[in-house]
C-alpha atoms as a PDB file:
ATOM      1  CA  UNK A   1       0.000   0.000   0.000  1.00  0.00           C
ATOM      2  CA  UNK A   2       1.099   3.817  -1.288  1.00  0.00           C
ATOM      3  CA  UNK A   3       0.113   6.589  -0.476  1.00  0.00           C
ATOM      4  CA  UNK A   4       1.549   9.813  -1.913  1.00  0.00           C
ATOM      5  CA  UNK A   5       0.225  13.448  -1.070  1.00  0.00           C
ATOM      6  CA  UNK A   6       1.844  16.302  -2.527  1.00  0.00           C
ATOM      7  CA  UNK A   7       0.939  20.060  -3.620  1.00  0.00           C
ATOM      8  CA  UNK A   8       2.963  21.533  -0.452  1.00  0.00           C
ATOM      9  CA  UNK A   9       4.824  24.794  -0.834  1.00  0.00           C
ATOM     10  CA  UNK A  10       5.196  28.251   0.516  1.00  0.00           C
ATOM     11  CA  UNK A  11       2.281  30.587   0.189  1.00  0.00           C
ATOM     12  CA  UNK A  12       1.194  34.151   1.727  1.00  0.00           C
ATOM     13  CA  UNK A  13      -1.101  34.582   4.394  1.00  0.00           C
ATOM     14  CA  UNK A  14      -4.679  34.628   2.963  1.00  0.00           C
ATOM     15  CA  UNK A  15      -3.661  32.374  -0.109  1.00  0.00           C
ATOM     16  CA  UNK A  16      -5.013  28.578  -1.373  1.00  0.00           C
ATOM     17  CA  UNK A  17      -3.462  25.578  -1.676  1.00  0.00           C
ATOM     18  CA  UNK A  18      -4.831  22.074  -3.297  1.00  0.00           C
ATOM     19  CA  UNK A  19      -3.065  18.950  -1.364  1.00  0.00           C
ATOM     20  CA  UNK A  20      -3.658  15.741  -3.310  1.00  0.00           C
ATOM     21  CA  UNK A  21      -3.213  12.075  -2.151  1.00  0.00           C
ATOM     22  CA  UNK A  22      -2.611   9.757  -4.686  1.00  0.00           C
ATOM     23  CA  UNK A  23      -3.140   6.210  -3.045  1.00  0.00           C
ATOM     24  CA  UNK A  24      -2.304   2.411  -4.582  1.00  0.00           C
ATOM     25  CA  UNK A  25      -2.302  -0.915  -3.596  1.00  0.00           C
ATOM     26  CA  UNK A  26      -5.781  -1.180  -2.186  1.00  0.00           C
ATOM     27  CA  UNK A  27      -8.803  -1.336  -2.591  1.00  0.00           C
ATOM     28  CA  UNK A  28      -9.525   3.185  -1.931  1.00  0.00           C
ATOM     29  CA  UNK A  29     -12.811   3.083  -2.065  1.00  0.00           C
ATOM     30  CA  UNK A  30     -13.201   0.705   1.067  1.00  0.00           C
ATOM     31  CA  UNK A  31     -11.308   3.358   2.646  1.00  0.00           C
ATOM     32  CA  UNK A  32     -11.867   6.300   4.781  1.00  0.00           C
ATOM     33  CA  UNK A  33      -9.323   9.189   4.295  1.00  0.00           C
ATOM     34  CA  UNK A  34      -7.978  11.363   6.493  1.00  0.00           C
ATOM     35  CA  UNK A  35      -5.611  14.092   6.513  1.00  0.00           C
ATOM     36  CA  UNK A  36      -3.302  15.228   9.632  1.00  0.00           C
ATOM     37  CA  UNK A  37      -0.650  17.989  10.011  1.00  0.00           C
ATOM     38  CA  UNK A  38       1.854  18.148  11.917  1.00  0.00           C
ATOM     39  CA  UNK A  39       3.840  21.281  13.234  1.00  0.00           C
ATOM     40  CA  UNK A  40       7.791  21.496  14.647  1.00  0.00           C
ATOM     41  CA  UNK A  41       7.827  20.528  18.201  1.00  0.00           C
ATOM     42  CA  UNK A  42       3.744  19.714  18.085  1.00  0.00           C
ATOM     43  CA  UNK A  43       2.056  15.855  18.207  1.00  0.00           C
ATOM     44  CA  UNK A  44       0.118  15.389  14.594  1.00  0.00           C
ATOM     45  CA  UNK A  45      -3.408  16.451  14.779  1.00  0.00           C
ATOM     46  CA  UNK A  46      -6.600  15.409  12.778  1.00  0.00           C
ATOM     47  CA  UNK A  47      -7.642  17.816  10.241  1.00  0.00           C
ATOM     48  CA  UNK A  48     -10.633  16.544   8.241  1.00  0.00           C
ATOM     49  CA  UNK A  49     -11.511  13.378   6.931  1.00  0.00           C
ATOM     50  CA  UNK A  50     -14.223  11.785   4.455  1.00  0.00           C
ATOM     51  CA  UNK A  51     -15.626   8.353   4.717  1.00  0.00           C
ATOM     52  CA  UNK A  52     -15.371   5.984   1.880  1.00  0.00           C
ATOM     53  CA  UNK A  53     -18.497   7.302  -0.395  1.00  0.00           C
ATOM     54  CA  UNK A  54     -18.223  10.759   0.512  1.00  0.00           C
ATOM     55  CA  UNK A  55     -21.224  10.377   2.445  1.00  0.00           C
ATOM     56  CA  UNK A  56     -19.883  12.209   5.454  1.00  0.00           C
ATOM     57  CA  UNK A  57     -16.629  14.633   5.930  1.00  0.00           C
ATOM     58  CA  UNK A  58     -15.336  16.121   9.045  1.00  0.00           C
ATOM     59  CA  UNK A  59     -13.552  18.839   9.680  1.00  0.00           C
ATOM     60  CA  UNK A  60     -11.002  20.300  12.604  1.00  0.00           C
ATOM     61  CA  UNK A  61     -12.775  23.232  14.241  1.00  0.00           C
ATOM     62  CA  UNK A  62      -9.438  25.574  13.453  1.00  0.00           C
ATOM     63  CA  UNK A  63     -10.154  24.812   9.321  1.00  0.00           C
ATOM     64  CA  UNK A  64     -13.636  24.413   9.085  1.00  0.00           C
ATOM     65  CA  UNK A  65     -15.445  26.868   6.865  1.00  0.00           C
ATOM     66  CA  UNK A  66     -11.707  27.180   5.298  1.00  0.00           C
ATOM     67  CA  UNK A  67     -10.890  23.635   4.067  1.00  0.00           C
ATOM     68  CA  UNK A  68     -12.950  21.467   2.118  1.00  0.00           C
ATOM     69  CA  UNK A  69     -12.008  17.418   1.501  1.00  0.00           C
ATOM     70  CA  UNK A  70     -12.919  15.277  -0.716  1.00  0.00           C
ATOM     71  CA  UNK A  71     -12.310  12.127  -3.029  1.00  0.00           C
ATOM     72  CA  UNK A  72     -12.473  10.293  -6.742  1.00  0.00           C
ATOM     73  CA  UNK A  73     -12.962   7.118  -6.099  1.00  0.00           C
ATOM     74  CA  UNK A  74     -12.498   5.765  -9.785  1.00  0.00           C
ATOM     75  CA  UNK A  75      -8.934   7.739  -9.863  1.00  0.00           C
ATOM     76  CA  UNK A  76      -8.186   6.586  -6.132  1.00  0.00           C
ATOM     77  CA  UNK A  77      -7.500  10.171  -5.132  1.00  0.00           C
ATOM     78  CA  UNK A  78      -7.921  11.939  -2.067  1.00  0.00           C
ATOM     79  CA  UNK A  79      -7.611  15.861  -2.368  1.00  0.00           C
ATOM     80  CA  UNK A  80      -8.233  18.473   0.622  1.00  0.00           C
ATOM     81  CA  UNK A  81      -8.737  22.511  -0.751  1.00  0.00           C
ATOM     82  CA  UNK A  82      -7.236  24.774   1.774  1.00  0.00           C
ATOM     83  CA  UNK A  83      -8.336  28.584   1.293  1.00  0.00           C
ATOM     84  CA  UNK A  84      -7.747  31.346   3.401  1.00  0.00           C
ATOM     85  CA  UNK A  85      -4.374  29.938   4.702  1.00  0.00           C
ATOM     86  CA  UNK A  86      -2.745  31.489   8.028  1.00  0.00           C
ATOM     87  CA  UNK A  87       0.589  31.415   9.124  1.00  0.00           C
ATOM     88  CA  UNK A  88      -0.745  28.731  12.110  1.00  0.00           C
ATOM     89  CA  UNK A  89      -1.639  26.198   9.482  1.00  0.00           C
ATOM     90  CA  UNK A  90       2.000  25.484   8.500  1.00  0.00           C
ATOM     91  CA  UNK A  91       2.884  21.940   9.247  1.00  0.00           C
ATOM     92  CA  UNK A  92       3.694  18.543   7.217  1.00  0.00           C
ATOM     93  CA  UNK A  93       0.336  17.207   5.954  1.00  0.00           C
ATOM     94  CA  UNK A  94      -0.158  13.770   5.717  1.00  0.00           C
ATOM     95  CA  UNK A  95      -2.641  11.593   4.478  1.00  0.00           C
ATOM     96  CA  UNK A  96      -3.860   8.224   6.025  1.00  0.00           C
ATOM     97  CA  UNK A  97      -6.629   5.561   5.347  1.00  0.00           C
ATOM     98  CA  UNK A  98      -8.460   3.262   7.542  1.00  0.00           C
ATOM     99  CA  UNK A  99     -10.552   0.302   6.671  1.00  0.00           C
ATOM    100  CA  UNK A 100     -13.315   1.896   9.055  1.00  0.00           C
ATOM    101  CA  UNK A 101     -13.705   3.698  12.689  1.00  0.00           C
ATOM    102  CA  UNK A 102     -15.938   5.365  14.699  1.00  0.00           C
ATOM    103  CA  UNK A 103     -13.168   7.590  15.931  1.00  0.00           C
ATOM    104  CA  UNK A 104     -12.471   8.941  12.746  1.00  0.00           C
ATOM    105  CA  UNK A 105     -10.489  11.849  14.172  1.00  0.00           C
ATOM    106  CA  UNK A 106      -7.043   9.716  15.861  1.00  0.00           C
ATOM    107  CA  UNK A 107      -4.509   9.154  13.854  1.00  0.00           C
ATOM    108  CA  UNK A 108      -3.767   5.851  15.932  1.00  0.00           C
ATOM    109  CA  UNK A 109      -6.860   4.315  14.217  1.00  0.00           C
ATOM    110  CA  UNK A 110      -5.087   4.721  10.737  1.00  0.00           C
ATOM    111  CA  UNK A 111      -3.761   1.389   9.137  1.00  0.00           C
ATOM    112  CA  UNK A 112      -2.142   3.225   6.292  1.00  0.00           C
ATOM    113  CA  UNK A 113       0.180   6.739   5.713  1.00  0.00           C
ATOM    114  CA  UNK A 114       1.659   8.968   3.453  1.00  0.00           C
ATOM    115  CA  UNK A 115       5.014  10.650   3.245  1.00  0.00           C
ATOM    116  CA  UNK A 116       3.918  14.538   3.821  1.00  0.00           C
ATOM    117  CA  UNK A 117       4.348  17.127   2.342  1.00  0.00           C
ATOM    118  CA  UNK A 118       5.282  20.596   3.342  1.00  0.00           C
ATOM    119  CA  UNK A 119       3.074  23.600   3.650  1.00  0.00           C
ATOM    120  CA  UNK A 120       4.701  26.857   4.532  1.00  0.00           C
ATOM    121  CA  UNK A 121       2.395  29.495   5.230  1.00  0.00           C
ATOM    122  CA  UNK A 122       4.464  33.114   5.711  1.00  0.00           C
ATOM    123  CA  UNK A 123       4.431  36.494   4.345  1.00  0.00           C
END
């Protein structure tokens, strides 16, 4: 199992960003996707996640209204839109799948992860 998120980089305060998750090796749309971030000296925190038919997404309080996630299940892509970006949301995103959990939300319920990638949010 693969998966590979990218579309990272250094943007302005106020500025959008697409991340994309590209995953292989299993079966995605079984899946739930999430996507965490983690910042220097921080633990990795949930961001938002979608469950395997889009049927529900969920959303970190500190990006909600900001961030939008979603999924092609025929490409086996997972993307998440970030708009409005502020200097606290810079961290390594990752993205993770999990066969299926109630606690959608902890990144110890994820069987699968990506690499991260970098997103630098500074003036």
């Amino acid at each position: 199992v693969q998966l590979q998120a990218s579309g990272g980089g250094l943007v302005q305060p106020g500025g959008s960003l697409r991340l994309s998750c590209a995953a292989s090796g299993l079966t995605f749309g079984s899946y739930d996707m999430g996507w965490f971030r983690q910042a220097p000296g921080k633990e990795r925190e949930f961001v938002s996640a979608i469950r395997r038919y889009s049927s529900n997404a969920y959303y970190a309080d500190s990006v909600k209204g900001r961030f939008t996630i979603s999924r092609d299940n025929a490409k086996n892509m997972a993307y998440l839109q970030m708009n409005s970006l502020k200097p606290e949301d810079t961290a390594v995103y990752y993205c993770a799948a999990v066969r299926s959990t109630a606690r959608i939300a902890s990144p110890n319920e994820y069987n699968y992860w990506g690499q991260g990638t970098q997103v630098t949010v500074s003036s």
